[in-house]
Protein backbone atom coordinates (compact mmCIF):
# COMPACT_ATOMS: atom_id res chain seq x y z
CA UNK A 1 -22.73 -17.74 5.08
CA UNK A 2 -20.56 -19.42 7.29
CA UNK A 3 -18.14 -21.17 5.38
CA UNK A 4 -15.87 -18.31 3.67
CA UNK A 5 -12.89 -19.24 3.04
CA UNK A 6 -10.56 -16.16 3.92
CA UNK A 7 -7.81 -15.37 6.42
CA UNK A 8 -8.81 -15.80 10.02
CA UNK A 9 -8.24 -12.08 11.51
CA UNK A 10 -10.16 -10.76 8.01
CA UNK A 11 -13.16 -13.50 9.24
CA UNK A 12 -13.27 -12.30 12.22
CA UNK A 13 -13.26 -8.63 11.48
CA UNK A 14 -15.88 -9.09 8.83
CA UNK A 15 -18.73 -11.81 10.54
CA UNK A 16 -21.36 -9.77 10.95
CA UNK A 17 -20.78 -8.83 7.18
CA UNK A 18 -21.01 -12.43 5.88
CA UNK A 19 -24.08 -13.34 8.07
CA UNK A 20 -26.04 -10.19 6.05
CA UNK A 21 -29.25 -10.76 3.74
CA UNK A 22 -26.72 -9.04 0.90
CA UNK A 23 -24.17 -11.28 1.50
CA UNK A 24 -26.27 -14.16 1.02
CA UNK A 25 -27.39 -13.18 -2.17
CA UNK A 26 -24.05 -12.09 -3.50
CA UNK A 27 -22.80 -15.22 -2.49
CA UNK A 28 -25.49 -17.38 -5.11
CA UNK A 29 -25.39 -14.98 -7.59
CA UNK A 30 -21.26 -15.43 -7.72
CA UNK A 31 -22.04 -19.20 -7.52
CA UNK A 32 -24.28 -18.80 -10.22
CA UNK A 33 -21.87 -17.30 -12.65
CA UNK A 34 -19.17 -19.60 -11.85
CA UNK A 35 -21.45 -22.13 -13.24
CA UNK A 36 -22.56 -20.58 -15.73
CA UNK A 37 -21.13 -22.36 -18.97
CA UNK A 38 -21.98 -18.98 -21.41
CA UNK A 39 -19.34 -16.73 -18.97
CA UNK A 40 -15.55 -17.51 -18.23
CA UNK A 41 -15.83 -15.47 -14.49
CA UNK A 42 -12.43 -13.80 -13.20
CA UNK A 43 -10.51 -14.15 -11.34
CA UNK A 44 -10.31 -18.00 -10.65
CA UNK A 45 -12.49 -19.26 -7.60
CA UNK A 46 -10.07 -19.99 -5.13
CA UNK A 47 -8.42 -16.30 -5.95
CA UNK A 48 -11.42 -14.11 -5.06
CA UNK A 49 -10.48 -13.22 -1.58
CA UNK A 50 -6.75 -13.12 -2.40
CA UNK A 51 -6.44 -9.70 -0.93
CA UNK A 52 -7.48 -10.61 2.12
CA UNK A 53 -5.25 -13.75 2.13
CA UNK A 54 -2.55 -11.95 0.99
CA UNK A 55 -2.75 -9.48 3.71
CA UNK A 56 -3.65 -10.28 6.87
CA UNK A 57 -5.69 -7.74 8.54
CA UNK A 58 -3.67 -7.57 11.61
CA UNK A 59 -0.60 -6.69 8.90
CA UNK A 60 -2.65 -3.83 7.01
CA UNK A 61 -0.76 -0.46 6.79
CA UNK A 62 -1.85 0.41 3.06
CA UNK A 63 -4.63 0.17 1.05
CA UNK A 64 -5.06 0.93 -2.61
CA UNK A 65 -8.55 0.64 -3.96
CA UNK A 66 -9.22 -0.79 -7.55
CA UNK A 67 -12.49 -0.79 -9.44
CA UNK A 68 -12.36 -4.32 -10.56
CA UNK A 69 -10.68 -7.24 -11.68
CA UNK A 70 -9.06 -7.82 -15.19
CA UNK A 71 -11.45 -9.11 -17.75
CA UNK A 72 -8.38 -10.48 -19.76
CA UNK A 73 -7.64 -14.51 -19.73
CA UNK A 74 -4.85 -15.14 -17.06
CA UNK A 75 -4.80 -11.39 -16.20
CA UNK A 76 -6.71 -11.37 -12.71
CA UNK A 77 -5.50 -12.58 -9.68
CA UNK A 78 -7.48 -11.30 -6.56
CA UNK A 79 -5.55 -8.23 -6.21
CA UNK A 80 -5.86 -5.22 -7.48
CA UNK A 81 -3.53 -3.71 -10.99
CA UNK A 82 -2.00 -7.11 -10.26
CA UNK A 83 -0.91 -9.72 -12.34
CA UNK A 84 0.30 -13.21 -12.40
CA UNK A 85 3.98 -13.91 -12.93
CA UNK A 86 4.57 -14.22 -16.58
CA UNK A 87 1.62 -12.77 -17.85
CA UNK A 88 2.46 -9.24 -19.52
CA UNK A 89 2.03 -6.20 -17.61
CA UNK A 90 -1.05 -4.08 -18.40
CA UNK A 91 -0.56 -0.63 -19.32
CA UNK A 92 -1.70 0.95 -15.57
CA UNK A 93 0.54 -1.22 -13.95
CA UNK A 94 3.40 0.38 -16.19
CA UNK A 95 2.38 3.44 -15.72
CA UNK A 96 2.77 2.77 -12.09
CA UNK A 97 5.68 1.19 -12.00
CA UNK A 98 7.11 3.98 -13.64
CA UNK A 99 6.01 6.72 -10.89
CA UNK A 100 7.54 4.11 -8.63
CA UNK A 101 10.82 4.30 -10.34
CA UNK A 102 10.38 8.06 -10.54
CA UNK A 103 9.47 8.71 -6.93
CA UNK A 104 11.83 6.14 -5.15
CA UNK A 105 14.42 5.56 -7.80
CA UNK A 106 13.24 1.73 -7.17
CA UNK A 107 13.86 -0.03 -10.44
CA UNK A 108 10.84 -1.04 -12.74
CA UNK A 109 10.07 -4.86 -12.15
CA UNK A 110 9.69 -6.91 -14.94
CA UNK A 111 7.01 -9.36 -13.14
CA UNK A 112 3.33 -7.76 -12.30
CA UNK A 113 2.54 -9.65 -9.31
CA UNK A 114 1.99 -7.04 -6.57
CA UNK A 115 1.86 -10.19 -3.98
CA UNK A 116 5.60 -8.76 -2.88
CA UNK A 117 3.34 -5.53 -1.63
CA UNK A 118 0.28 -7.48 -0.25
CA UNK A 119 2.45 -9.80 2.52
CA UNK A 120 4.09 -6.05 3.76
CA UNK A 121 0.69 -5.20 4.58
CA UNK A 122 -0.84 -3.26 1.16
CA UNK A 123 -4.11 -4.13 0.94
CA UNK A 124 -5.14 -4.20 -3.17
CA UNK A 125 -8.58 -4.22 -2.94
CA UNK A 126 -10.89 -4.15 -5.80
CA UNK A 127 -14.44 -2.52 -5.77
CA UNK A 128 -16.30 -6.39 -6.99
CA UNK A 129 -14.23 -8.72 -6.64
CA UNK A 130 -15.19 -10.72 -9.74
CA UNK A 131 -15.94 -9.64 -13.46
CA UNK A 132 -17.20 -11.54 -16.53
CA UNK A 133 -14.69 -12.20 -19.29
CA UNK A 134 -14.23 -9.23 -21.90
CA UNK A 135 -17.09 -7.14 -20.15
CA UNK A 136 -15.36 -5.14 -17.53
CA UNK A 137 -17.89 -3.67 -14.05
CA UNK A 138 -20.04 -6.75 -15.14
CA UNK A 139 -20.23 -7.36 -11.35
CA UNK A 140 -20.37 -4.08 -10.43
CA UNK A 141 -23.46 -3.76 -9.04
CA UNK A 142 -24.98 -7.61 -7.97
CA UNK A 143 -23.70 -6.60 -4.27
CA UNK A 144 -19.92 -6.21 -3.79
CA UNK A 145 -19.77 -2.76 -3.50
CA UNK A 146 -21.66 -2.78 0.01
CA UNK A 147 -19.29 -5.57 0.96
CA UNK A 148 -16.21 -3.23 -0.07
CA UNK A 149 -17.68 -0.47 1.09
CA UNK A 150 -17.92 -1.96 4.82
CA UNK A 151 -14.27 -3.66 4.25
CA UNK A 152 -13.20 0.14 3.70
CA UNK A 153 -15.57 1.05 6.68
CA UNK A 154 -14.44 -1.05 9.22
CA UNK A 155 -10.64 -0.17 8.33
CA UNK A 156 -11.54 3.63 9.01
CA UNK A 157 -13.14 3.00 12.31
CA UNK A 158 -11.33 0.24 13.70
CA UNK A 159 -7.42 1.48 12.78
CA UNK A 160 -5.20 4.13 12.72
CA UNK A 161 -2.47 5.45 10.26
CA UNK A 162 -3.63 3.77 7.18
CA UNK A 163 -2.73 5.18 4.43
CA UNK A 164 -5.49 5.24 1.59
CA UNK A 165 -3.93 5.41 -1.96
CA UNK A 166 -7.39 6.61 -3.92
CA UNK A 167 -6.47 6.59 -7.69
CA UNK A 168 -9.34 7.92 -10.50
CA UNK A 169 -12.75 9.23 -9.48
CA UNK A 170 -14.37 5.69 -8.48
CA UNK A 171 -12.06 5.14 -5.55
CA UNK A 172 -12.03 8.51 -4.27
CA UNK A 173 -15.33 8.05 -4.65
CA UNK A 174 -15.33 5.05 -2.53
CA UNK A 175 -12.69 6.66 -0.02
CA UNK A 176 -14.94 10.10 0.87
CA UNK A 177 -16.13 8.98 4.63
CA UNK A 178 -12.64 7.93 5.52
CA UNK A 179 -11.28 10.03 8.35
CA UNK A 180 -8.89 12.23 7.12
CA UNK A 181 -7.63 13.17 10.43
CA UNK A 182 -6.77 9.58 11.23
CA UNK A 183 -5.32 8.12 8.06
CA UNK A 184 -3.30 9.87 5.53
CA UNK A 185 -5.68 9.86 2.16
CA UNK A 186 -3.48 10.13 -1.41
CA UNK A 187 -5.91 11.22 -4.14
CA UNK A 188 -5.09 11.97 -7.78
CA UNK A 189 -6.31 10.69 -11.37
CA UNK A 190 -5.87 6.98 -12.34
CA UNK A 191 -2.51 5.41 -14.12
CA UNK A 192 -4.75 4.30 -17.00
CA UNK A 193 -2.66 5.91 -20.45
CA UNK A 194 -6.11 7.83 -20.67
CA UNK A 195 -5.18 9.99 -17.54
CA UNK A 196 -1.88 9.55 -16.05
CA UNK A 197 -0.41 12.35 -17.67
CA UNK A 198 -3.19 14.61 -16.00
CA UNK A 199 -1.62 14.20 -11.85
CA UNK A 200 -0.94 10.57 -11.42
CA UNK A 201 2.50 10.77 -12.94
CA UNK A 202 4.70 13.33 -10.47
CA UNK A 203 1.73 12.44 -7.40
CA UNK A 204 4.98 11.01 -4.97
CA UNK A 205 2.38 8.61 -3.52
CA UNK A 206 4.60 6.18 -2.91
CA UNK A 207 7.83 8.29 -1.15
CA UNK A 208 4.78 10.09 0.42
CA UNK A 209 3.25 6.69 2.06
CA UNK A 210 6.67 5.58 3.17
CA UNK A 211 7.77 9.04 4.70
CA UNK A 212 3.82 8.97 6.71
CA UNK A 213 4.80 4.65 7.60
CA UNK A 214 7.87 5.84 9.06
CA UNK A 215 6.53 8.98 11.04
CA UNK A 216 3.78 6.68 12.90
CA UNK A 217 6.91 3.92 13.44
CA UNK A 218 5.37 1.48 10.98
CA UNK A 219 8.00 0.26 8.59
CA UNK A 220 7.96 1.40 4.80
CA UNK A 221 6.68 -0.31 2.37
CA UNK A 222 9.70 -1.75 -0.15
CA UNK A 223 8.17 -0.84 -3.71
């Protein structure tokens, strides 16, 4: 699969990945849902590798891992609890904006596109990268985890001083082979209303990132 379109450093990094069997396969079945005319797919073609795009991987300091993309019309836009402008905040990304506010004294946005924290080098990277309408993890298992799972992979081995923001028991899940002693790893439950009140709200994740950005002269991240 040779004709990707993502940003050039992430193409390099990840070649061998999109020259896999997996890959391959992914890559139809995707097509094959796009074209489907029973399924509206998420988020919109040209948006799937917006993470990547959005974040060079010469520019990554941060990454926070989602589980997948909005299954809401309008709602998904490559990157993870993100948004496009004007459409209305879900309740996570409240939730999260609100330990923002809390931690940093930032003020709460009133606009849910996260592409302000992408181009300072966050990576938001969801677990699939596509969903069906309405039926959220629809995608989860036709072959984007392994892909994620070697994006993750290849971060871990190949940088130093990330900082891993692992939110809810799927992405600390996903995070457990990164190397703690080379990357600062932030665990606690996710900012869903279901479970923020149970350690995500008070977690200082985001004062915590900063003050580790700032110790390994990288320059914080403005939230």
């Amino acid at each position: 699969m040779k004709d990707i379109k993502i940003e050039e450093g992430w193409k390099g990094a990840l070649q061998d990945e999109f020259q896999k069997p997996y890959f391959n396969i992914l890559t139809e079945k995707v097509r094959e849902e796009y074209k489907n005319p029973n399924y509206n797919i998420y988020p919109p073609g040209g948006k799937i590798f917006a993470a990547f795009d959005e974040c060079p991987y010469e520019d990554v300091k941060v990454v926070i891992i989602g589980q997948d993309p909005y299954h809401g019309k309008g709602q998904a836009n490559g990157l993870c609890f993100s948004v496009p402008s004007g459409i209305k905040i879900p309740p996570s990304l409240v939730n999260i904006f609100k330990e923002i506010n809390e931690d940093t004294g930032a003020p709460i946005p009133q606009d849910g596109d996260l592409s302000r924290w992408a181009k300072q080098g966050v990576l938001l990277l969801n677990s699939s990268l596509t969903v069906r309408e309405g039926m959220a993890a629809s995608h989860s298992e036709i072959g984007w985890k392994d892909f994620t799972d070697a994006v993750v992979e290849k971060l871990n081995r190949e940088k130093d001083n990330l900082v891993f923001i692992l939110w809810g028991s799927h992405a600390i899940k996903k995070g457990e082979k990164i190397d703690r002693k080379k990357h600062l790893v932030l665990t606690s439950p996710h900012p869903s209303p279901l479970s923020a009140h149970k350690g995500f709200f008070g977690n200082h994740h985001f004062s915590k990132t900063n003050d580790y950005l700032i110790e390994h002269g990288k320059t914080p991240i403005n939230w």
